[in-house]
PDB file of N, CA and C in Angstrom:
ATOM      1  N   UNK A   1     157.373  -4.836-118.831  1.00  0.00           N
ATOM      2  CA  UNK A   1     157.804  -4.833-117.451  1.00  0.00           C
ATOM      3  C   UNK A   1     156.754  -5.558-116.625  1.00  0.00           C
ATOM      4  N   UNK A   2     157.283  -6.777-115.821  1.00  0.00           N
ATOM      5  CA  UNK A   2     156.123  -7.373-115.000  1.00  0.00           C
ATOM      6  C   UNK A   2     156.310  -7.010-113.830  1.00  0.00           C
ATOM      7  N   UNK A   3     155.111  -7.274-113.059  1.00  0.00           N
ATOM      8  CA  UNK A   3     155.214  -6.584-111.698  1.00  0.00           C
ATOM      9  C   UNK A   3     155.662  -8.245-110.781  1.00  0.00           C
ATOM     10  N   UNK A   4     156.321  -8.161-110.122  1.00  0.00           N
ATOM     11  CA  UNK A   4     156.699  -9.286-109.277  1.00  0.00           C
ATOM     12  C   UNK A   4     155.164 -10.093-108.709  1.00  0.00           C
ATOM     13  N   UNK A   5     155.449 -11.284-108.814  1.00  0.00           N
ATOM     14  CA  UNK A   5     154.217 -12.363-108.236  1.00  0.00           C
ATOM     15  C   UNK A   5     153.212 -11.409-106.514  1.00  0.00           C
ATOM     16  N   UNK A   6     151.936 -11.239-106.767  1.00  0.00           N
ATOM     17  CA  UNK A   6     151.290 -10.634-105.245  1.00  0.00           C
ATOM     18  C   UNK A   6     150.548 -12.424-105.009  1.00  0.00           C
ATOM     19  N   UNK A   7     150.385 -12.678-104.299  1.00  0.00           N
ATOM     20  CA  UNK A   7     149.237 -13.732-103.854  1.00  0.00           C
ATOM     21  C   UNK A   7     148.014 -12.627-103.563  1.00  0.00           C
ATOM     22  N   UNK A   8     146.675 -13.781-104.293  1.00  0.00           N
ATOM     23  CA  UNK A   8     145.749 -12.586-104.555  1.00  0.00           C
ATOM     24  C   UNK A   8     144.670 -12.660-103.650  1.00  0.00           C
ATOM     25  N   UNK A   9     144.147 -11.629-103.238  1.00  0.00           N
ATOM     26  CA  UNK A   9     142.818 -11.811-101.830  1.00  0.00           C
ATOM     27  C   UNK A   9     141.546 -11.574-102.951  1.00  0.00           C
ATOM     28  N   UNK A  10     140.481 -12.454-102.458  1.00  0.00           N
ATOM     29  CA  UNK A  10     138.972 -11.986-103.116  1.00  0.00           C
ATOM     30  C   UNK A  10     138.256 -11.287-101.549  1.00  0.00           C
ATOM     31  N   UNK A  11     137.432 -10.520-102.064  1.00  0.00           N
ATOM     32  CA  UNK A  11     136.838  -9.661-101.204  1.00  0.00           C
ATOM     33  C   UNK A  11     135.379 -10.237-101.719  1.00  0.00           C
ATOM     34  N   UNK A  12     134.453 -10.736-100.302  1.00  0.00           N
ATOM     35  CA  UNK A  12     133.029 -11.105-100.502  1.00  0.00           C
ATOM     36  C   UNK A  12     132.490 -10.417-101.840  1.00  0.00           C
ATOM     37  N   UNK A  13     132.683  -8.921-102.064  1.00  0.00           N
ATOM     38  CA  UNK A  13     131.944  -8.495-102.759  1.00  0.00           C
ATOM     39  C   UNK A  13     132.255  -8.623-104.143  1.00  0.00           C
ATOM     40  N   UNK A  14     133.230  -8.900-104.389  1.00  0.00           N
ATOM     41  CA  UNK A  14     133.898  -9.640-105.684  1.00  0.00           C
ATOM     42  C   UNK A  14     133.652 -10.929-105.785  1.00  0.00           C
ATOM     43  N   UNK A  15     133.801 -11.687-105.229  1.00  0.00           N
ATOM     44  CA  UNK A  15     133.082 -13.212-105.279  1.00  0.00           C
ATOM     45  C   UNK A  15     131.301 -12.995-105.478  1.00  0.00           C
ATOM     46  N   UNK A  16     130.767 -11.994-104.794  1.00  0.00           N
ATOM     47  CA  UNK A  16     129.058 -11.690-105.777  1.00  0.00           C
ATOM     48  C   UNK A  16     129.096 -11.567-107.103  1.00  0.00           C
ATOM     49  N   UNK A  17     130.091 -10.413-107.010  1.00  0.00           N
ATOM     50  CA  UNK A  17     129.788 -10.064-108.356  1.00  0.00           C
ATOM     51  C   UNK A  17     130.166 -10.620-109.746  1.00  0.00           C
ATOM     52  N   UNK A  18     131.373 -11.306-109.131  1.00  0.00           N
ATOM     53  CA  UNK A  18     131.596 -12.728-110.407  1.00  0.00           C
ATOM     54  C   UNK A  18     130.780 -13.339-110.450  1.00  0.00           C
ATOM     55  N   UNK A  19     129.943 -13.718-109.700  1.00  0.00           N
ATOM     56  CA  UNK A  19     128.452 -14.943-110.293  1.00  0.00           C
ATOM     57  C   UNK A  19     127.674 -14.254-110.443  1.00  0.00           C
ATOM     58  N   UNK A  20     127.579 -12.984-109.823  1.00  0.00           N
ATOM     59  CA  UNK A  20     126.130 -12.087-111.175  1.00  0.00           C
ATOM     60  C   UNK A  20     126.542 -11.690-111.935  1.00  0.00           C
ATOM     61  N   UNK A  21     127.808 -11.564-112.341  1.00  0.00           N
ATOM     62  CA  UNK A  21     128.121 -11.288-114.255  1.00  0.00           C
ATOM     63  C   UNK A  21     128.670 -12.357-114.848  1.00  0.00           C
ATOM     64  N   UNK A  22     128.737 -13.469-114.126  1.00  0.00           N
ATOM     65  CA  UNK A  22     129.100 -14.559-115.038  1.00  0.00           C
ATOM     66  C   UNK A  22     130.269 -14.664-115.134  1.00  0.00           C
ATOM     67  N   UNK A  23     131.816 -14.385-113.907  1.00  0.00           N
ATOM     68  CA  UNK A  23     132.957 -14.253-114.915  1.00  0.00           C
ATOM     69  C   UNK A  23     133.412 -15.461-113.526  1.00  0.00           C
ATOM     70  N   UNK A  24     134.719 -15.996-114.343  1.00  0.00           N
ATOM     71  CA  UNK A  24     135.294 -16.763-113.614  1.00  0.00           C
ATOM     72  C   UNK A  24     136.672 -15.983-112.930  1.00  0.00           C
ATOM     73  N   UNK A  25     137.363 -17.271-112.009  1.00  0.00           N
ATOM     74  CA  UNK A  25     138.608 -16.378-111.425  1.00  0.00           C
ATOM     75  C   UNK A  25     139.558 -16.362-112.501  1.00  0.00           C
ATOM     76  N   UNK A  26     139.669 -17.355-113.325  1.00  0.00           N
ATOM     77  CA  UNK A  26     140.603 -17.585-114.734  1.00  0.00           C
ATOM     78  C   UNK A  26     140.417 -15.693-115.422  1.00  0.00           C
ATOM     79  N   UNK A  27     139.299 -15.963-115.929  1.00  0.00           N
ATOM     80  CA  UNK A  27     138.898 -14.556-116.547  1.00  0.00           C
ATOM     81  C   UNK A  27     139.676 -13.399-115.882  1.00  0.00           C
ATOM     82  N   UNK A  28     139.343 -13.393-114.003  1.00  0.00           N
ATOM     83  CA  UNK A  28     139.190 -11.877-114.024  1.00  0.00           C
ATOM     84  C   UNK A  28     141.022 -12.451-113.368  1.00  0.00           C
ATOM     85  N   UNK A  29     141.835 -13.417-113.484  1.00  0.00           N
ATOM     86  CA  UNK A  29     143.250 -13.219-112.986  1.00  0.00           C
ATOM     87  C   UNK A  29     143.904 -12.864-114.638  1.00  0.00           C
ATOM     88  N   UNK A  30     143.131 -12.841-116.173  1.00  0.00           N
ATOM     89  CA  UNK A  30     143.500 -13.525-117.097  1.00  0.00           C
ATOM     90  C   UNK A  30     143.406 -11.625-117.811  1.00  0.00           C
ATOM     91  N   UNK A  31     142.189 -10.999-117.249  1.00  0.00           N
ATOM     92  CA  UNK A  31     142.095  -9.518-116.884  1.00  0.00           C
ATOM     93  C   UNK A  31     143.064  -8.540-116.505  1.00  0.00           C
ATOM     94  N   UNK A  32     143.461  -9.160-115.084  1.00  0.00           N
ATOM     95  CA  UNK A  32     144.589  -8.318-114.468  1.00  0.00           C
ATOM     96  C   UNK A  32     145.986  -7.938-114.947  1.00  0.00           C
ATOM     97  N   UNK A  33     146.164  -9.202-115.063  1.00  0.00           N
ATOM     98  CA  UNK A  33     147.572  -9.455-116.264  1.00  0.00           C
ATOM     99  C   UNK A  33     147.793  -9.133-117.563  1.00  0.00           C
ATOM    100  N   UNK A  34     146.531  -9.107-118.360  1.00  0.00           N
ATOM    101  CA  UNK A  34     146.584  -8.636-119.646  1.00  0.00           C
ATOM    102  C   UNK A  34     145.431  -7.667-119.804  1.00  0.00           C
ATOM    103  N   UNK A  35     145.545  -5.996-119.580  1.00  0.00           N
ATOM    104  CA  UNK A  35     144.210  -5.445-119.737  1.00  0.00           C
ATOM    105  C   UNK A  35     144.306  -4.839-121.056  1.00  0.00           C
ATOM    106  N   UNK A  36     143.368  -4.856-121.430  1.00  0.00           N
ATOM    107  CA  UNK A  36     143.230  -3.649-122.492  1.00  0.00           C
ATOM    108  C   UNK A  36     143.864  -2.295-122.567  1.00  0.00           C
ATOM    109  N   UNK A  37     143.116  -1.747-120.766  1.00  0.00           N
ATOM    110  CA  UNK A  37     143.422  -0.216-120.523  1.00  0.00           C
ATOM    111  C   UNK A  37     143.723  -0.494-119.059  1.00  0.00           C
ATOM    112  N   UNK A  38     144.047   0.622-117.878  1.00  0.00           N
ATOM    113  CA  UNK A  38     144.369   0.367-116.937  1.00  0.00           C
ATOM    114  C   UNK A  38     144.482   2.216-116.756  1.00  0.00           C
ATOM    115  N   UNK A  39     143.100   2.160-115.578  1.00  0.00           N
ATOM    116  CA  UNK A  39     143.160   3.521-114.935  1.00  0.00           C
ATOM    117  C   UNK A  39     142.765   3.913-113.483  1.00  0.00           C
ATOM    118  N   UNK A  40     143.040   5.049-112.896  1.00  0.00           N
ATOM    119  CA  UNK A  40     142.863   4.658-111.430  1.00  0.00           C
ATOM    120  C   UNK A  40     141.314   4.408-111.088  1.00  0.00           C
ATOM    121  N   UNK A  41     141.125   3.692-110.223  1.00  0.00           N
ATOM    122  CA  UNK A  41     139.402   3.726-109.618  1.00  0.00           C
ATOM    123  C   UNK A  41     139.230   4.323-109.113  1.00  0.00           C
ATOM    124  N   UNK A  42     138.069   4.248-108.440  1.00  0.00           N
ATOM    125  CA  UNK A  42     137.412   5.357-107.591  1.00  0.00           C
ATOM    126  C   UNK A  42     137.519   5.404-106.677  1.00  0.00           C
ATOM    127  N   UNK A  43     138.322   4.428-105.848  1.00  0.00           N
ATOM    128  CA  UNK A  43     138.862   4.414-104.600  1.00  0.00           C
ATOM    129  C   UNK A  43     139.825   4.806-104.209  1.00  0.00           C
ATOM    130  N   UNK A  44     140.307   5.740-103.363  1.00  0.00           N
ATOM    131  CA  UNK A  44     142.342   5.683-103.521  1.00  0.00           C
ATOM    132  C   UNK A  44     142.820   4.689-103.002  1.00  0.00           C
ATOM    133  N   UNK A  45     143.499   4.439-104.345  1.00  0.00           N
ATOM    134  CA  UNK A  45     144.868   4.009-104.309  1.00  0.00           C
ATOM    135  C   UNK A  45     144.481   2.327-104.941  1.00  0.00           C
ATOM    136  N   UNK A  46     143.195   3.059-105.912  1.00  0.00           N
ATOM    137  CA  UNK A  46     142.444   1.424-106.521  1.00  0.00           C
ATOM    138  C   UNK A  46     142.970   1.303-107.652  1.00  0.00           C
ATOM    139  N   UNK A  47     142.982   0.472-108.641  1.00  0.00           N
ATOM    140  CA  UNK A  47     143.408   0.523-110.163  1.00  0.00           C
ATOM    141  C   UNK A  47     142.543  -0.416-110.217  1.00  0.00           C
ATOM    142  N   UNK A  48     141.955  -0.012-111.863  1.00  0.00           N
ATOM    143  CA  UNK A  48     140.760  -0.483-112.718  1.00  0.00           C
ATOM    144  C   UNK A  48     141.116  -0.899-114.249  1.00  0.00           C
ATOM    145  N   UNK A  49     140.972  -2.182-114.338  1.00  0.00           N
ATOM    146  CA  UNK A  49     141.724  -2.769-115.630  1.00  0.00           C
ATOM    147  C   UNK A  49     140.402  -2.547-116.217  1.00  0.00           C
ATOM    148  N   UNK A  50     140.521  -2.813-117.891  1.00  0.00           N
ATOM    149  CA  UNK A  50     139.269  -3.194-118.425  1.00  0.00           C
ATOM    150  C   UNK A  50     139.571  -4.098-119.881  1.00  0.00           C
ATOM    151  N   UNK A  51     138.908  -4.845-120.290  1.00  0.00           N
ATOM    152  CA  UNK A  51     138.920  -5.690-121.295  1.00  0.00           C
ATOM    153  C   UNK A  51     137.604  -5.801-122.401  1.00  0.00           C
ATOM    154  N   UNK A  52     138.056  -6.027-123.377  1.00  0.00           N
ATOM    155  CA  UNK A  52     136.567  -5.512-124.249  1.00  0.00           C
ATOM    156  C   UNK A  52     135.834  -7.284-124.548  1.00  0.00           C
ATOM    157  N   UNK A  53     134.875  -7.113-124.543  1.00  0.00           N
ATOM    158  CA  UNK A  53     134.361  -8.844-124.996  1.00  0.00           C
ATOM    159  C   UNK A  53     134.638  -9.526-125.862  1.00  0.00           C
ATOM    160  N   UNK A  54     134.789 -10.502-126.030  1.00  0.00           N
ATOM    161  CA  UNK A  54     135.653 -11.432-126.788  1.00  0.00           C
ATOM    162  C   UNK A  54     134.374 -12.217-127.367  1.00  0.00           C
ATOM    163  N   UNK A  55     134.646 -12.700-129.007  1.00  0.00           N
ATOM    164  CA  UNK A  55     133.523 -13.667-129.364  1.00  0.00           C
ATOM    165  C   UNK A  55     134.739 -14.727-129.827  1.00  0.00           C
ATOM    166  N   UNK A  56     134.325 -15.823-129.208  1.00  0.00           N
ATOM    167  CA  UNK A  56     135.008 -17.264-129.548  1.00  0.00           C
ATOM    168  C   UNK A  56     134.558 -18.360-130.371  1.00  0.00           C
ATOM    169  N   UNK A  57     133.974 -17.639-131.352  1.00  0.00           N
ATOM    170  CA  UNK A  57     133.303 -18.570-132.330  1.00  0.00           C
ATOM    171  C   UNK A  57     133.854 -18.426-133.869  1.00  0.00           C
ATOM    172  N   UNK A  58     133.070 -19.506-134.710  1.00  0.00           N
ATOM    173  CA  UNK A  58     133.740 -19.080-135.904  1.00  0.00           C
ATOM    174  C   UNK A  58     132.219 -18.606-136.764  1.00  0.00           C
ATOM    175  N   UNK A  59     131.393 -18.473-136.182  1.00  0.00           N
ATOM    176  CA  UNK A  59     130.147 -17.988-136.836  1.00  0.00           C
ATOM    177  C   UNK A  59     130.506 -16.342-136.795  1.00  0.00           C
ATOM    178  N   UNK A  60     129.099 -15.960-137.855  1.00  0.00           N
ATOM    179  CA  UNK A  60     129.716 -14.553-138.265  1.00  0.00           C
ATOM    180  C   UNK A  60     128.454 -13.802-137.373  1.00  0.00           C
ATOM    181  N   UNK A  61     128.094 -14.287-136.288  1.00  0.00           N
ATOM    182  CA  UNK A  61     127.479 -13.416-135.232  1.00  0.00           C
ATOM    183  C   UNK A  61     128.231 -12.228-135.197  1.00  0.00           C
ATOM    184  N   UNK A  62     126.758 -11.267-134.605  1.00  0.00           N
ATOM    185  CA  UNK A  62     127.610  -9.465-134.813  1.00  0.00           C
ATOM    186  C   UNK A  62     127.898 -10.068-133.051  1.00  0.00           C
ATOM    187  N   UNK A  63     128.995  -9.055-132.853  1.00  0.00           N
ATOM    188  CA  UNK A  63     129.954  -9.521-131.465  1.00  0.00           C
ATOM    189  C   UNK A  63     129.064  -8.507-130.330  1.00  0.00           C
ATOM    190  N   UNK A  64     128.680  -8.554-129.530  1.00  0.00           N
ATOM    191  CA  UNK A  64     127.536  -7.791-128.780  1.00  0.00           C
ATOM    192  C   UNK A  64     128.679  -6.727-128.220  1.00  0.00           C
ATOM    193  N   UNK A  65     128.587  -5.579-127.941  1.00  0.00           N
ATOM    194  CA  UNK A  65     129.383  -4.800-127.626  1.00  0.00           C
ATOM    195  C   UNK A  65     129.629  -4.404-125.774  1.00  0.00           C
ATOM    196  N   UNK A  66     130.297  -4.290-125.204  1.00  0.00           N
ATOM    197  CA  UNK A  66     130.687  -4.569-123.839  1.00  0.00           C
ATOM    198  C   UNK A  66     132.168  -4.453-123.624  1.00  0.00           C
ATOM    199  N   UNK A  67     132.469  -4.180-122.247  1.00  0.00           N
ATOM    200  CA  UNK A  67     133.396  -4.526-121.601  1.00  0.00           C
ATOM    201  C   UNK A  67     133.129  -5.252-119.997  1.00  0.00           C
ATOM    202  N   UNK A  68     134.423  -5.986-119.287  1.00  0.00           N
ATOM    203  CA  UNK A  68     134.416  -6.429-118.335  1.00  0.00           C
ATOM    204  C   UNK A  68     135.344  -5.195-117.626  1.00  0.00           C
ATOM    205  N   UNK A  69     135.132  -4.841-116.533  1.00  0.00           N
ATOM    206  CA  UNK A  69     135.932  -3.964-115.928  1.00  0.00           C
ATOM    207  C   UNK A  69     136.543  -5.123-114.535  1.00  0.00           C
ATOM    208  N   UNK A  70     137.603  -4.527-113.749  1.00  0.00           N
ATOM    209  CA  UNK A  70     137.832  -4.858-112.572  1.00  0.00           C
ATOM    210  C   UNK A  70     138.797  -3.836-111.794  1.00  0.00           C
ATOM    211  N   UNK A  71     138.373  -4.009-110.480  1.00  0.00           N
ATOM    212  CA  UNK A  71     138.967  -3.066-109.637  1.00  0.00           C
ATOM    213  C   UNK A  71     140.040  -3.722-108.646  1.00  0.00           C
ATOM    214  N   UNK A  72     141.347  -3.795-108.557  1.00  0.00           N
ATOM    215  CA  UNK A  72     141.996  -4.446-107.466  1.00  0.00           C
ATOM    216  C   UNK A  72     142.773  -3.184-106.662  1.00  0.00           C
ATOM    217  N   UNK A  73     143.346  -3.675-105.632  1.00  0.00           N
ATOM    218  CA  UNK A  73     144.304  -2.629-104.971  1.00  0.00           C
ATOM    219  C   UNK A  73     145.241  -3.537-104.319  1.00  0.00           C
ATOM    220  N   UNK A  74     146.654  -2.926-104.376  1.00  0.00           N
ATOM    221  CA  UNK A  74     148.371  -3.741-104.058  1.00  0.00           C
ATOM    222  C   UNK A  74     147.958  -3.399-102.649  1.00  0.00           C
ATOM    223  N   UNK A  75     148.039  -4.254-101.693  1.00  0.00           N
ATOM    224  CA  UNK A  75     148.515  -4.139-100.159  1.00  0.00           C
ATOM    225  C   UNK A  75     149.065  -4.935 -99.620  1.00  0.00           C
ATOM    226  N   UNK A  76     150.711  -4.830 -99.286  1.00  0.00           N
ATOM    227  CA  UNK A  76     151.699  -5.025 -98.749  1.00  0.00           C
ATOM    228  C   UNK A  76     152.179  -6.451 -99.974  1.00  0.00           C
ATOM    229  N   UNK A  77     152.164  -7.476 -99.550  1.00  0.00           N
ATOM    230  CA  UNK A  77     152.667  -8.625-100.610  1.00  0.00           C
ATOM    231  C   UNK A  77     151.565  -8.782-101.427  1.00  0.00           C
ATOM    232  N   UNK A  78     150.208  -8.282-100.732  1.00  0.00           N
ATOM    233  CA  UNK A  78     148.468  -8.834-101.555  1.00  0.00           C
ATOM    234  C   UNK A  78     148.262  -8.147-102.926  1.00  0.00           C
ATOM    235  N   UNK A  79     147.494  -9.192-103.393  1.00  0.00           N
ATOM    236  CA  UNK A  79     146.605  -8.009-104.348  1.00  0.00           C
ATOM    237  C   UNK A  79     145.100  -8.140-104.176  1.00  0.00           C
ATOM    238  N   UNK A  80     144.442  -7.504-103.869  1.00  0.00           N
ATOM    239  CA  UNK A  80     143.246  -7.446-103.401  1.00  0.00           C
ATOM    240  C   UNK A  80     142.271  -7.067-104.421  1.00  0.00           C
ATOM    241  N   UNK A  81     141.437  -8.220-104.539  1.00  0.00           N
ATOM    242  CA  UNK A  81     140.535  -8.187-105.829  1.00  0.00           C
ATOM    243  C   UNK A  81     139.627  -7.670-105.226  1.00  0.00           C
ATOM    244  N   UNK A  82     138.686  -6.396-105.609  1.00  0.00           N
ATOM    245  CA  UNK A  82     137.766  -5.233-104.685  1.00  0.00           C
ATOM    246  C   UNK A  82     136.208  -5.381-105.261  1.00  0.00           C
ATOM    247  N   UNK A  83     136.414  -5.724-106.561  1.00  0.00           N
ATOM    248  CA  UNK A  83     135.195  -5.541-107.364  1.00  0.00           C
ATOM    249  C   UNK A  83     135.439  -6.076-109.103  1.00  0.00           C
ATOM    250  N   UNK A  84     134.512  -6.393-109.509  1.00  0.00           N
ATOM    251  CA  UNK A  84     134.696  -7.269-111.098  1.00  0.00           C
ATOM    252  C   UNK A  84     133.167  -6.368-111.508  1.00  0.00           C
ATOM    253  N   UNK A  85     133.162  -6.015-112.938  1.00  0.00           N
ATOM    254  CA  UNK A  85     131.616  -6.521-113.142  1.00  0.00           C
ATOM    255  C   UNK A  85     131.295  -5.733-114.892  1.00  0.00           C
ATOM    256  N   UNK A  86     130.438  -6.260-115.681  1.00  0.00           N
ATOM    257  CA  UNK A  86     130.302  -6.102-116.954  1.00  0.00           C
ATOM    258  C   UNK A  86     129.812  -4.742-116.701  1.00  0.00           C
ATOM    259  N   UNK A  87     130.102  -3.695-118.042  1.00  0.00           N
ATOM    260  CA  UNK A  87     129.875  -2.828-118.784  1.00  0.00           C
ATOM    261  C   UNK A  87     129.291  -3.095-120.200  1.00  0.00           C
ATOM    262  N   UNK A  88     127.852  -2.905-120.774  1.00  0.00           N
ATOM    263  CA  UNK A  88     127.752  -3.370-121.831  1.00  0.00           C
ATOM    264  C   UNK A  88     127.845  -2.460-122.756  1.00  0.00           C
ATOM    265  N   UNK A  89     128.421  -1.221-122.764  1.00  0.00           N
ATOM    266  CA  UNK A  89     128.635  -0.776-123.803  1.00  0.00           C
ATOM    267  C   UNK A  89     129.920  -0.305-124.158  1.00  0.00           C
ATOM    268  N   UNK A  90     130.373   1.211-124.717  1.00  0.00           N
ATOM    269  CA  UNK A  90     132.183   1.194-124.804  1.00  0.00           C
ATOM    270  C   UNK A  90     132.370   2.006-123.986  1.00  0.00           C
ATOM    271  N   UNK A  91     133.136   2.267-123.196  1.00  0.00           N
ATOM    272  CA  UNK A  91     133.474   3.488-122.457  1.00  0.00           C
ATOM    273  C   UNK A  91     134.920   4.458-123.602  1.00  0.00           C
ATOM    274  N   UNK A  92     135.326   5.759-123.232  1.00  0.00           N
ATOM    275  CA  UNK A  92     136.177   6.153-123.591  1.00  0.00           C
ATOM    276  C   UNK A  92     137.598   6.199-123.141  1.00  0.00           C
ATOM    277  N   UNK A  93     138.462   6.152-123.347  1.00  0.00           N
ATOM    278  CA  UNK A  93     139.515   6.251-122.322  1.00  0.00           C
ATOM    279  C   UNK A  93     139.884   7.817-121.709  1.00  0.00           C
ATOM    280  N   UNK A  94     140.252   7.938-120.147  1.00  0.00           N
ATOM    281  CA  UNK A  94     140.243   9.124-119.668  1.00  0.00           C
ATOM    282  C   UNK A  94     139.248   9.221-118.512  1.00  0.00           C
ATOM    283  N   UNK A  95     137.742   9.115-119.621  1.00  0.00           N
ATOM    284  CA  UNK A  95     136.439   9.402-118.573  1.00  0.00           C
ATOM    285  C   UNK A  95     136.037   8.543-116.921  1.00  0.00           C
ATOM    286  N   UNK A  96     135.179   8.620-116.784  1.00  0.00           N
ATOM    287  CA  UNK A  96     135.148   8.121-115.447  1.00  0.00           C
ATOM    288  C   UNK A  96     134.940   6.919-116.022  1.00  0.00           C
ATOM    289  N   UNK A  97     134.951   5.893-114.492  1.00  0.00           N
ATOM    290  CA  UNK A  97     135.057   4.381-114.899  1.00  0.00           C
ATOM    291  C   UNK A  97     133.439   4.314-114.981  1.00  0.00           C
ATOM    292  N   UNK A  98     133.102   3.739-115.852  1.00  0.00           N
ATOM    293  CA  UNK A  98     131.498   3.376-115.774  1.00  0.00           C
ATOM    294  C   UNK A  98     130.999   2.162-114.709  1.00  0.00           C
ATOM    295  N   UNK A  99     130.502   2.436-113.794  1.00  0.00           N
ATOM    296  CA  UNK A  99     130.701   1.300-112.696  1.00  0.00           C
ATOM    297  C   UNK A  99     129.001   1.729-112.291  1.00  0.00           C
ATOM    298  N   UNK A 100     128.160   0.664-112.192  1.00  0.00           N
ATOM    299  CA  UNK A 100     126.783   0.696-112.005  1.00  0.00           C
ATOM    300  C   UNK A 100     126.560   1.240-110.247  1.00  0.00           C
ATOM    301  N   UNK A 101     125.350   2.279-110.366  1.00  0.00           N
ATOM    302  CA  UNK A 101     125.552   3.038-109.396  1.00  0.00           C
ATOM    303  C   UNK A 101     125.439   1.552-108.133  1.00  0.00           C
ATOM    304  N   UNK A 102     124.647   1.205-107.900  1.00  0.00           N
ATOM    305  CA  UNK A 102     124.435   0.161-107.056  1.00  0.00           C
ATOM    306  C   UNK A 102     125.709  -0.060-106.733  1.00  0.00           C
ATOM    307  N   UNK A 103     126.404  -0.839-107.390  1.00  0.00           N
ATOM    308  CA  UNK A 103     127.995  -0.989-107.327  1.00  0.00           C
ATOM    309  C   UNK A 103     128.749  -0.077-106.781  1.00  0.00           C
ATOM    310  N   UNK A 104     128.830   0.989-107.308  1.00  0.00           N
ATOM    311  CA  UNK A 104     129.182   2.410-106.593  1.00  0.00           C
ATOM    312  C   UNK A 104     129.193   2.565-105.488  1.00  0.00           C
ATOM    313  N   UNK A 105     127.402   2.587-104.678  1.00  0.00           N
ATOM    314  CA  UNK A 105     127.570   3.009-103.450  1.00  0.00           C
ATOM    315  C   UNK A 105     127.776   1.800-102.338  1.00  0.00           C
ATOM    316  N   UNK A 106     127.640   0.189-103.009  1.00  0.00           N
ATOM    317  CA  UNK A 106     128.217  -0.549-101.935  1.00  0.00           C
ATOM    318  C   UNK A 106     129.768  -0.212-101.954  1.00  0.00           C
ATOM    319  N   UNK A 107     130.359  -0.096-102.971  1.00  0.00           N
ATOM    320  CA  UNK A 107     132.347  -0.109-102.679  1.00  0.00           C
ATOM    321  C   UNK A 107     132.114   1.584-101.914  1.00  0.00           C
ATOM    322  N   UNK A 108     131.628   1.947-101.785  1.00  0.00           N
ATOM    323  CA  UNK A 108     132.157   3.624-101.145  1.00  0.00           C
ATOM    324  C   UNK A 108     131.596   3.619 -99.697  1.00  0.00           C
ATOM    325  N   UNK A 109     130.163   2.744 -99.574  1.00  0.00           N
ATOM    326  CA  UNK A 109     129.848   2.357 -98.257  1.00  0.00           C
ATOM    327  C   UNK A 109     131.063   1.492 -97.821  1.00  0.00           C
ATOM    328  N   UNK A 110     131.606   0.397 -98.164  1.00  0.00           N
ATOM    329  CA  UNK A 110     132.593  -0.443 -97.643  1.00  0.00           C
ATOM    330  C   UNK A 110     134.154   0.496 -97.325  1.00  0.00           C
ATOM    331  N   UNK A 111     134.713   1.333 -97.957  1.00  0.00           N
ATOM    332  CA  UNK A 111     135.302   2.278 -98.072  1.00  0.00           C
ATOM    333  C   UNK A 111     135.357   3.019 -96.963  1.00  0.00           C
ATOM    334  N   UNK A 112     134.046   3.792 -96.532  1.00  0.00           N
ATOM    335  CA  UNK A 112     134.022   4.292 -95.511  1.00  0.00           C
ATOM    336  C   UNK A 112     133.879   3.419 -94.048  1.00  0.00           C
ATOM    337  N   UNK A 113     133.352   2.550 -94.160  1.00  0.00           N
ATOM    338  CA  UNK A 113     133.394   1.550 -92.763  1.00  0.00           C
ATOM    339  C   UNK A 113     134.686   0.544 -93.059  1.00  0.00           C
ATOM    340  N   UNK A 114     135.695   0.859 -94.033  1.00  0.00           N
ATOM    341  CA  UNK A 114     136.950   0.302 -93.518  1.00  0.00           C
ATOM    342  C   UNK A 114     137.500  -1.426 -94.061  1.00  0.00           C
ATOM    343  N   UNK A 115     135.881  -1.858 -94.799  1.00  0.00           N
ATOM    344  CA  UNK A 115     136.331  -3.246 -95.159  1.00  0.00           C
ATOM    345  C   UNK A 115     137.199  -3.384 -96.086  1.00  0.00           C
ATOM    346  N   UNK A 116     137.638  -2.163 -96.824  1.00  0.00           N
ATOM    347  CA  UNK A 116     138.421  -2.234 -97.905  1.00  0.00           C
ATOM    348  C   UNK A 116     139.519  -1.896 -97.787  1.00  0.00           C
TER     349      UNK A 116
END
């Protein structure tokens, strides 16, 4: 079941955090659409995809263990990209989203003053 086309908003703080973890918009639109898992965030009314790391080689490197998480939220036709950012180890499914505290308290500061 697909969800009908949103045109998508980046939020400043998602455009940081894609160039301090290295991900592109390909990646984190390539994320949204195809996640691994998909659970609510920590925001209401946020949803948090996650994807496990990918090795694209044909060498027999051990695959470093990680995930990419991302946080968007549906508003009105939008989809509002809130936050992106690596996890390097596994999380479980269920538990809380592993989201680096730093990270944490800027989206809950923004949250409460409304930018979100």
């Amino acid at each position: 079941m697909s969800l009908p086309y949103r045109k998508i908003q980046w939020t400043e703080h998602a455009k940081l955090k894609m160039k301090q973890y290295g991900l592109s918009k390909s990646k984190i639109i390539n994320l949204m659409h195809r996640p691994e898992r998909r659970e609510a965030g920590i925001a209401p009314g946020t949803i948090a995809a996650m994807q496990t790391n990918k090795l694209y080689s044909n060498a027999k490197a051990k695959r470093t263990p990680g995930e990419i998480w991302l946080m968007y939220k549906d508003v009105k036709e939008f989809r509002k990209i809130i936050s992106a950012w690596r996890y390097p180890g596994i999380s479980k499914p269920g538990e809380d989203i592993p989201i680096p505290e730093a990270i944490r308290a800027e989206l809950l500061d923004a949250l409460n003053n409304g930018d979100i």
